[in-house]
Protein backbone atom coordinates (compact mmCIF):
# COMPACT_ATOMS: atom_id res chain seq x y z
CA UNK A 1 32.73 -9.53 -24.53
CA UNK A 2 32.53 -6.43 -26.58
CA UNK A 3 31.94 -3.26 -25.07
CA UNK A 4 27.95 -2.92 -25.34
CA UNK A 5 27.55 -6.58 -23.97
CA UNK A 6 29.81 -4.96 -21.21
CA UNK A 7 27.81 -2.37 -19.75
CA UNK A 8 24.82 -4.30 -20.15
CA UNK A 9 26.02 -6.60 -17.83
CA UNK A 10 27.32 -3.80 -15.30
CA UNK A 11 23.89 -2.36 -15.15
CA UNK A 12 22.01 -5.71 -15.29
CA UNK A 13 24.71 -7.18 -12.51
CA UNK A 14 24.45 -4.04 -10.51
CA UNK A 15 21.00 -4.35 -9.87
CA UNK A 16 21.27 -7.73 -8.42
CA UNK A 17 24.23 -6.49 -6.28
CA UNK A 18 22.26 -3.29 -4.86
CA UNK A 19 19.55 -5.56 -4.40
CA UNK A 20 20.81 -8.03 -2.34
CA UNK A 21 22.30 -5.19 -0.16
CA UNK A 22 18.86 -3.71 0.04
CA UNK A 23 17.52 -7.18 1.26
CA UNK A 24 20.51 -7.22 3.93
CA UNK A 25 19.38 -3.78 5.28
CA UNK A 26 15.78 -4.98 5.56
CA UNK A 27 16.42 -8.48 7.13
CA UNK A 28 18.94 -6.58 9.36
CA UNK A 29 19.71 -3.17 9.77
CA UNK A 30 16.33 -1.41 10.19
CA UNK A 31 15.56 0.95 13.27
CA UNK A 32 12.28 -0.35 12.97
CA UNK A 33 11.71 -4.04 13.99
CA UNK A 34 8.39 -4.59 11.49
CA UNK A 35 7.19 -7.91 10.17
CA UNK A 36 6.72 -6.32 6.60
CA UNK A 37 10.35 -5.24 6.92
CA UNK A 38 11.48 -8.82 6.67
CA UNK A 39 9.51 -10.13 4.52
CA UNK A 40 10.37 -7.34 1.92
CA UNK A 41 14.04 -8.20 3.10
CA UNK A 42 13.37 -11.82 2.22
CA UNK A 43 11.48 -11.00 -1.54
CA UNK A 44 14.55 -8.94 -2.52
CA UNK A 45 16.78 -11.48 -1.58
CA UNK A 46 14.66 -13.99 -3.38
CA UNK A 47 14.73 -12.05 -6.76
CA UNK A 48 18.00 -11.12 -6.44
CA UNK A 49 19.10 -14.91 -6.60
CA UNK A 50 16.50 -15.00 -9.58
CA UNK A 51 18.15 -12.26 -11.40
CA UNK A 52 21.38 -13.23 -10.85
CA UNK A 53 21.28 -16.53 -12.48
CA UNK A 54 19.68 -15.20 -15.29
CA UNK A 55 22.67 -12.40 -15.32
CA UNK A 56 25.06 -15.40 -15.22
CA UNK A 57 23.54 -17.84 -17.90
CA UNK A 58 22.81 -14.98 -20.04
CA UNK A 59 26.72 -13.92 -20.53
CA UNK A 60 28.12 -17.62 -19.42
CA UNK A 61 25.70 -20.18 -21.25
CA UNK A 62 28.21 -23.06 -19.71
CA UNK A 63 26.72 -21.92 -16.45
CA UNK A 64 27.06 -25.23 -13.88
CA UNK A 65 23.54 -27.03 -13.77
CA UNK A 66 23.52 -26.09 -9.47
CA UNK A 67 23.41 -22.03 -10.44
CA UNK A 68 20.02 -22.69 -13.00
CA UNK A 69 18.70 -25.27 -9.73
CA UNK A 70 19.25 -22.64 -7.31
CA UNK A 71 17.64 -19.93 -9.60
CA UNK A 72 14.70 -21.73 -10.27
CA UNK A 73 14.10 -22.75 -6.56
CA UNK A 74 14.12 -18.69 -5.78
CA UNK A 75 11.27 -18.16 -8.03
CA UNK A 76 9.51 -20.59 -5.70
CA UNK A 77 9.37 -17.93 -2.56
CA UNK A 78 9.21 -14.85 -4.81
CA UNK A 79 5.72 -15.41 -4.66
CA UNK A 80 5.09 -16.33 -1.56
CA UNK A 81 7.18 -13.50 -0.16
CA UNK A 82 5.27 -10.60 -1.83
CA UNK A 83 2.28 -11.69 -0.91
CA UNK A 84 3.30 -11.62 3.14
CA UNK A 85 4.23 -8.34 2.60
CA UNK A 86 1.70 -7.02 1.58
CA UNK A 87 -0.38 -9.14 3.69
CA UNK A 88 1.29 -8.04 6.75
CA UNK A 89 2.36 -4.37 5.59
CA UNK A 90 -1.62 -3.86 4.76
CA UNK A 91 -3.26 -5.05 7.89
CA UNK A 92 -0.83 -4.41 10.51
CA UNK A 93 0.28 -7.46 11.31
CA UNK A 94 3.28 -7.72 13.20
CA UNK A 95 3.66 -11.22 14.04
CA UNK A 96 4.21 -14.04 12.00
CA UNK A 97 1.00 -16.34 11.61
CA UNK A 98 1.27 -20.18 12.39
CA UNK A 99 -0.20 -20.95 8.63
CA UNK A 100 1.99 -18.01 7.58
CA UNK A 101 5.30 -20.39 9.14
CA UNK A 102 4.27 -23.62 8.09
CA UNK A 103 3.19 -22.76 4.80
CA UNK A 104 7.01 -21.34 3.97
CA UNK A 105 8.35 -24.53 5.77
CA UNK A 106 6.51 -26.60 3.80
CA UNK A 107 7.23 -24.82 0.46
CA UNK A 108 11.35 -25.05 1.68
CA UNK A 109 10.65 -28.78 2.25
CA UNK A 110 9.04 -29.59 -1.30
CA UNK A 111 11.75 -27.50 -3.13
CA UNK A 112 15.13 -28.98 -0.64
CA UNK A 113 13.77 -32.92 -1.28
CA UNK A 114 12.82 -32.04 -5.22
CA UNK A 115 16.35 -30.62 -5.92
CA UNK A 116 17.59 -33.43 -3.93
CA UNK A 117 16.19 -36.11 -5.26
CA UNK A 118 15.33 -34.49 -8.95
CA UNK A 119 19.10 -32.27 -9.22
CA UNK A 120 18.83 -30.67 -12.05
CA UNK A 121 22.48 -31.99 -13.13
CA UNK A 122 20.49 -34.86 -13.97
CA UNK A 123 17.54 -34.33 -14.84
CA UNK A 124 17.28 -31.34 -17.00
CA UNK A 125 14.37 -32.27 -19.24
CA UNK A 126 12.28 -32.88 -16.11
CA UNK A 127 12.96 -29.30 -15.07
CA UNK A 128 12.43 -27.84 -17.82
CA UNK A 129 9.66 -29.57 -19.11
CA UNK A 130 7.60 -30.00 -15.63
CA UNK A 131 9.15 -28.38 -12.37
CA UNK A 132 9.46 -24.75 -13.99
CA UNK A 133 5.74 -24.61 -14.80
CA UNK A 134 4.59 -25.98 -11.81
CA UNK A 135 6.94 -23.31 -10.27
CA UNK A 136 5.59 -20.11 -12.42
CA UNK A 137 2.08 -21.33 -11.90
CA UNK A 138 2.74 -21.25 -8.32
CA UNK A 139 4.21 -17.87 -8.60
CA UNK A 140 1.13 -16.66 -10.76
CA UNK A 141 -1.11 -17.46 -7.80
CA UNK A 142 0.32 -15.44 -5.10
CA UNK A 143 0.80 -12.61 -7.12
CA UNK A 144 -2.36 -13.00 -7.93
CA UNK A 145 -3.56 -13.55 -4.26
CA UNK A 146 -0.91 -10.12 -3.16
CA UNK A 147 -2.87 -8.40 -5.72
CA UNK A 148 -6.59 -9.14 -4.19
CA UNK A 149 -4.93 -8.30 -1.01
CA UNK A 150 -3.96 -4.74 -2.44
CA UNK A 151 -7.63 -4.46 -3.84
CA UNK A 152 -8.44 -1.92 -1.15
CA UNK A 153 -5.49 0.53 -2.99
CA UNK A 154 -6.58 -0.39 -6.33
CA UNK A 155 -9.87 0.95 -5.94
CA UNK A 156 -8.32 4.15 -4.49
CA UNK A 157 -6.55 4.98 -7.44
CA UNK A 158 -8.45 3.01 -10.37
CA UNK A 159 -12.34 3.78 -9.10
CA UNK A 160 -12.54 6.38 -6.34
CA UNK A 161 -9.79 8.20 -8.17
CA UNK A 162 -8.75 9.21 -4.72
CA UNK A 163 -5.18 10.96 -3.06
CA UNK A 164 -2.83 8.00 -2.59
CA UNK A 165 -0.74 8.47 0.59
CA UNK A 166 3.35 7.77 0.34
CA UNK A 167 2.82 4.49 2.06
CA UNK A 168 0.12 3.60 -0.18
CA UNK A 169 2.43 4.94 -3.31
CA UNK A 170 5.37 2.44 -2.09
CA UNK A 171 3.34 -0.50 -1.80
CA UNK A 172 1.75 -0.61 -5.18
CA UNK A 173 5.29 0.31 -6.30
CA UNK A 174 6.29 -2.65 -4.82
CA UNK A 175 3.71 -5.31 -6.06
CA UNK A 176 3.37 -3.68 -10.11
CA UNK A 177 7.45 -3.81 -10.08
CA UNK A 178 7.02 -7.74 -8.94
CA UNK A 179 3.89 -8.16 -11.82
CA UNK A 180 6.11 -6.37 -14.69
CA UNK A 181 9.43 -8.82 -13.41
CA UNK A 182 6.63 -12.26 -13.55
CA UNK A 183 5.45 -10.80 -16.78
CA UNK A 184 8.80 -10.41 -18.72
CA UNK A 185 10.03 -13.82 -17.28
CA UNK A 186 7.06 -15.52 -18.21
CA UNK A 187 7.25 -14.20 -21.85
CA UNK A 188 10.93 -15.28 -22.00
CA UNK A 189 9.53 -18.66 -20.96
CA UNK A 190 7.12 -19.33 -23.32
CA UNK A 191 9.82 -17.81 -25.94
CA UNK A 192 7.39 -14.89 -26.55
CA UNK A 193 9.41 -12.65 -29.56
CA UNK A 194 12.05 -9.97 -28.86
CA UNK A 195 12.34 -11.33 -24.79
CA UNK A 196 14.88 -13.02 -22.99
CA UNK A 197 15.53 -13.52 -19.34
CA UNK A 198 18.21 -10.29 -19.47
CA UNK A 199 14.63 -8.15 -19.62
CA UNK A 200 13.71 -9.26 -16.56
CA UNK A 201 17.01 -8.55 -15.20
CA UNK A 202 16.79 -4.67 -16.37
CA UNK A 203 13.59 -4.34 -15.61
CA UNK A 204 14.70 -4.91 -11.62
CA UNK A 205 17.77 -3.10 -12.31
CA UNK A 206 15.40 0.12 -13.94
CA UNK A 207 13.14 -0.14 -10.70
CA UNK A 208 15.46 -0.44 -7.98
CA UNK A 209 17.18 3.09 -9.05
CA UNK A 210 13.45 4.15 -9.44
CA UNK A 211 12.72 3.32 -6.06
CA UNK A 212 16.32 4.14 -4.43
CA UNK A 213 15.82 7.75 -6.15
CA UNK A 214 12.39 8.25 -4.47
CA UNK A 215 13.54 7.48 -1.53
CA UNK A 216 16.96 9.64 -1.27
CA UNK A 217 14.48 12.42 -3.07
CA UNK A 218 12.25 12.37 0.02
CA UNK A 219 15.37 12.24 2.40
CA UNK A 220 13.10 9.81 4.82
CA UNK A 221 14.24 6.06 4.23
CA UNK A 222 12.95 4.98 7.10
CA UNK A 223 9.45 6.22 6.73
CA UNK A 224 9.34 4.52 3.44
CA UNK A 225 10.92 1.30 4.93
CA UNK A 226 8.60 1.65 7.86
CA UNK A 227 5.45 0.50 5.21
CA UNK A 228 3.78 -0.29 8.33
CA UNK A 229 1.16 2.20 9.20
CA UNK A 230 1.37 4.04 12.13
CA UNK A 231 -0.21 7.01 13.98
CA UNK A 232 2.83 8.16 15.34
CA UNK A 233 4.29 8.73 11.32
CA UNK A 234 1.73 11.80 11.01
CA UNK A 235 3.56 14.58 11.82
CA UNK A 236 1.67 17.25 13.87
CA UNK A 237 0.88 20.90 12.62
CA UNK A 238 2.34 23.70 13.70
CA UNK A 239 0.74 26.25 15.78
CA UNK A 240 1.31 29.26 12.96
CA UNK A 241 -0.22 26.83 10.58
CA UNK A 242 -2.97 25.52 12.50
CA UNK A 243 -4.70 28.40 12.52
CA UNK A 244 -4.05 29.23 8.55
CA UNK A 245 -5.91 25.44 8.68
CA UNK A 246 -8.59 26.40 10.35
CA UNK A 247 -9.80 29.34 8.85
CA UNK A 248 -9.70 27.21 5.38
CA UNK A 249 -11.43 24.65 6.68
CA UNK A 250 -14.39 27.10 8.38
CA UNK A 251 -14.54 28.83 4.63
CA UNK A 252 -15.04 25.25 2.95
CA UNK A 253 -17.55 24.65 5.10
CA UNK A 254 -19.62 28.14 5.51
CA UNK A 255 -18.78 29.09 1.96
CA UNK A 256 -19.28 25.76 -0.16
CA UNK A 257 -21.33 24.16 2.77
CA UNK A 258 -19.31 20.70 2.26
CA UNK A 259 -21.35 19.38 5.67
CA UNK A 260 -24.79 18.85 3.73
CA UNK A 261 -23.02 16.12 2.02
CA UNK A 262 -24.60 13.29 3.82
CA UNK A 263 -21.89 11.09 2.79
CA UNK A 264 -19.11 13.34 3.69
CA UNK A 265 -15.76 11.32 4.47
CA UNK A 266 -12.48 12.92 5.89
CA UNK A 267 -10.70 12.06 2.77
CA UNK A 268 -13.38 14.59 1.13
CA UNK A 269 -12.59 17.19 3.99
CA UNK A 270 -8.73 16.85 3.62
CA UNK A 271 -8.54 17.04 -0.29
CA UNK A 272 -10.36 20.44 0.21
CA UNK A 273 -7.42 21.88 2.54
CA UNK A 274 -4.52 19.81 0.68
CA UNK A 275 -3.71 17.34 3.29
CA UNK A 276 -3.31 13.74 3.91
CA UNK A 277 -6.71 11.91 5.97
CA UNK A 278 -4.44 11.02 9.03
CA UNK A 279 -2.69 14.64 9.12
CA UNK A 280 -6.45 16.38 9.30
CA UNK A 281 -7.53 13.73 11.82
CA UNK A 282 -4.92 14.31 13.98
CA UNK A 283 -5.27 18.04 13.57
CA UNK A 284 -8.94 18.03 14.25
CA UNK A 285 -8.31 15.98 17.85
CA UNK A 286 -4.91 17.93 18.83
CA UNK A 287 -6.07 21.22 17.44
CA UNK A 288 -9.26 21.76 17.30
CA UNK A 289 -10.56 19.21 20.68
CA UNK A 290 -12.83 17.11 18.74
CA UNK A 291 -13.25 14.02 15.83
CA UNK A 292 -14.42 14.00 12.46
CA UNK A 293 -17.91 13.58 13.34
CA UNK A 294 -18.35 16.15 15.87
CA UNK A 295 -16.58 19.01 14.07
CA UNK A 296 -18.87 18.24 11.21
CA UNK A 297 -22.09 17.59 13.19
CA UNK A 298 -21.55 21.03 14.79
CA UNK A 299 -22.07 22.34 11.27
CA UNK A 300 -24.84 20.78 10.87
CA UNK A 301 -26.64 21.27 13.90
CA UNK A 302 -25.65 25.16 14.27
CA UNK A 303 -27.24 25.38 10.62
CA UNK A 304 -30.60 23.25 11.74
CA UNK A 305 -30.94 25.72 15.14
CA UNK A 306 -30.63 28.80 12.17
CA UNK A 307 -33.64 27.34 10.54
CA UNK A 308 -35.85 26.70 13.42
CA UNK A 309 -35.44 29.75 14.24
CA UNK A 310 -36.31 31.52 10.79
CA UNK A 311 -38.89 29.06 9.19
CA UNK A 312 -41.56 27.15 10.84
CA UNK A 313 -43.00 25.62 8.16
CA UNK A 314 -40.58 22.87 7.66
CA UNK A 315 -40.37 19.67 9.83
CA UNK A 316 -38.09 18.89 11.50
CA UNK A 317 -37.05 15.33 10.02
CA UNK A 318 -36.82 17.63 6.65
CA UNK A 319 -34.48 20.12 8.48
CA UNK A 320 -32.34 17.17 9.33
CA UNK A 321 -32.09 16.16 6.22
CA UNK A 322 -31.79 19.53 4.95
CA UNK A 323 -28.50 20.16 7.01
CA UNK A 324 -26.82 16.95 5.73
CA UNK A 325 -27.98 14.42 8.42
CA UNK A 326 -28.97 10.96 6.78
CA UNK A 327 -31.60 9.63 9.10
CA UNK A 328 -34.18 11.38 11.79
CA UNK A 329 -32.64 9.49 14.64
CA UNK A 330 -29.03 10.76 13.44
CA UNK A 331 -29.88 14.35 13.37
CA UNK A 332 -32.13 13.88 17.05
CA UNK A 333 -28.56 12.11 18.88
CA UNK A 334 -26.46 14.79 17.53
CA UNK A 335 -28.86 17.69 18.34
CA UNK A 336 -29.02 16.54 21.83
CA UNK A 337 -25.58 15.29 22.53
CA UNK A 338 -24.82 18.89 21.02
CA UNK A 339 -27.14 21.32 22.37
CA UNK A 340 -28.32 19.47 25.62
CA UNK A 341 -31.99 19.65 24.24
CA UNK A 342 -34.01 17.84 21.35
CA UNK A 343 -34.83 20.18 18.35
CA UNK A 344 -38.43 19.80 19.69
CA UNK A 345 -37.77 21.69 22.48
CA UNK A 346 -35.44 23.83 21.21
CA UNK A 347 -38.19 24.80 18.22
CA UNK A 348 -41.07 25.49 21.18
CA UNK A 349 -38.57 27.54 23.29
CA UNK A 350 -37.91 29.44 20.07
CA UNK A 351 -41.64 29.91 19.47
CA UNK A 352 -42.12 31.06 22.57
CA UNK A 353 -39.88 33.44 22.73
């Protein structure tokens, strides 16, 4: 082995090796006891195996028939294994579904009596010709069905254009890392020019140390490993800041009057002050004593009483809208619940006074 072949195979073998540890840590070692943990464990053990065989045949071509078997049979939970993840890292779940269970035990089942019965020892040509497309195609799918899962991420970034979040960031690092690896081994399948196997190797190599190097450059590995979501991650603003906070978020909304948006989010609110959704949520109910809706409704309201007040010849429905409200009955609840009258009353108190 000459000396280029050399540290092609260091970088391509040391991938796989950091790798498996990385799927060790997850399946074992992490403070926090998540679903998603394990079944990110469980992927990067899965394409670890992958990688390595392909490592293995690539620089030993009189690999023993078992190590290509084995290979092949990882690429069978691959699939299955991202999509989990995401499943479980997207909605929260925390507990392993009973489909969830006996769909992996049946998948184990299929691929233990296949190999069994079908080794690949002898018969090659039936691997190669049938099993490893049925096994791709499988793979295909629930990458497929991880990505649909993810849709609610990929419109973030691809048609909202919106903020993504860290956790958000690490997912979809995640699951277009897994669609590059499918797509280079699936072009070194069907012989596709200038590919081979060892590109799918790198590739996971390349995006491991992309990954590892976020991580360590955000010095919180957990946080990252906790994919999770949970309140308790946002950390809470100071006091000194809290009130730098506030004053920028009464001058976004007195001075560019963002509360006669009628469709006004929080993820609106919190681009305008440079801060994530959850960290201005939790600021607004520590901080400031109230939600999203009532800090903006107050807004509203305080600039519907300014109007009574000055112009009578608008009604009020059109004042309602006027201050950002989206319906009559929307503007009436909040004027009440807000100024313990209804604008009608507070309009003849004003006019007779």
């Amino acid at each position: 082995m000459n000396a280029d072949k050399e540290l092609l195979f260091f970088f391509s073998a040391l991938g796989t090796f950091n790798g498996f540890i990385l799927s060790v840590y997850f399946l074992f070692f992490t403070s926090k006891k998540y679903l998603s943990n394990y079944f990110l464990g469980a992927l990067l053990l899965a394409l670890s195996v992958r990688i390595g065989k392909s490592v293995l045949l690539y620089f030993h071509a009189d690999l023993p028939k078992i190590y290509l078997q084995i290979g092949l049979s990882a690429c069978f939970f691959i699939g299955p294994f991202l999509y989990y993840f995401l499943k479980s890292a997207i909605e929260g779940i925390n507990v392993i579904k009973k489909t969830w269970l006996w769909n992996l035990i049946i998948l184990f089942i299929i691929i233990a009596a296949t190999g069994s019965t079908f080794s690949y020892q002898n018969y090659p040509k039936l691997w190669n010709g049938y099993f490893v497309w049925v096994i791709y195609l499988q793979w295909l799918f629930y990458v497929g069905a991880a990505g649909f899962t993810g849709r609610g991420i990929w419109t973030k970034i691809f048609v909202k254009n919106e903020q993504m979040s860290a956790r958000e960031i690490w997912l979809s690092m995640i699951y277009i890392s897994n669609l590059i690896i499918f797509v280079f081994y699936f072009l070194a399948l069907i012989n596709a020019p200038f590919t081979s196997y060892l590109n799918g190797s790198i590739v996971f190599s390349f995006i491991l140390y992309l990954t590892i190097s976020v991580l360590l450059h955000r010095k919180k590995t957990d946080d990252l490993f906790l994919v999770t979501q949970s309140k308790n991650q946002v950390k809470k603003v100071n006091e000194e800041d809290a009130g730098i906070l506030l004053r920028k978020l009464d001058k976004i909304m007195t001075e560019k009057e963002f509360y006669k948006n009628p469709d006004l989010k929080l993820s609106d609110l919190s681009k305008g002050v440079h801060i994530s959704s959850h960290q201005l949520s939790q600021f607004l109910n520590d901080s400031v004593g109230k939600n999203f809706t009532t800090y903006v409704n107050e807004f509203r309201v305080n600039e519907a009483c300014k109007i009574i007040s000055s112009d009578n010849r608008l009604t009020l429905e059109s004042i309602g809208y006027e201050v950002g409200f989206n319906s009559k009955s929307t503007f009436f609840a909040a004027f009440k619940k807000l100024k313990s009258t209804t604008p009608l009353n507070y309009q003849q108190n004003i006019l007779k006074s």
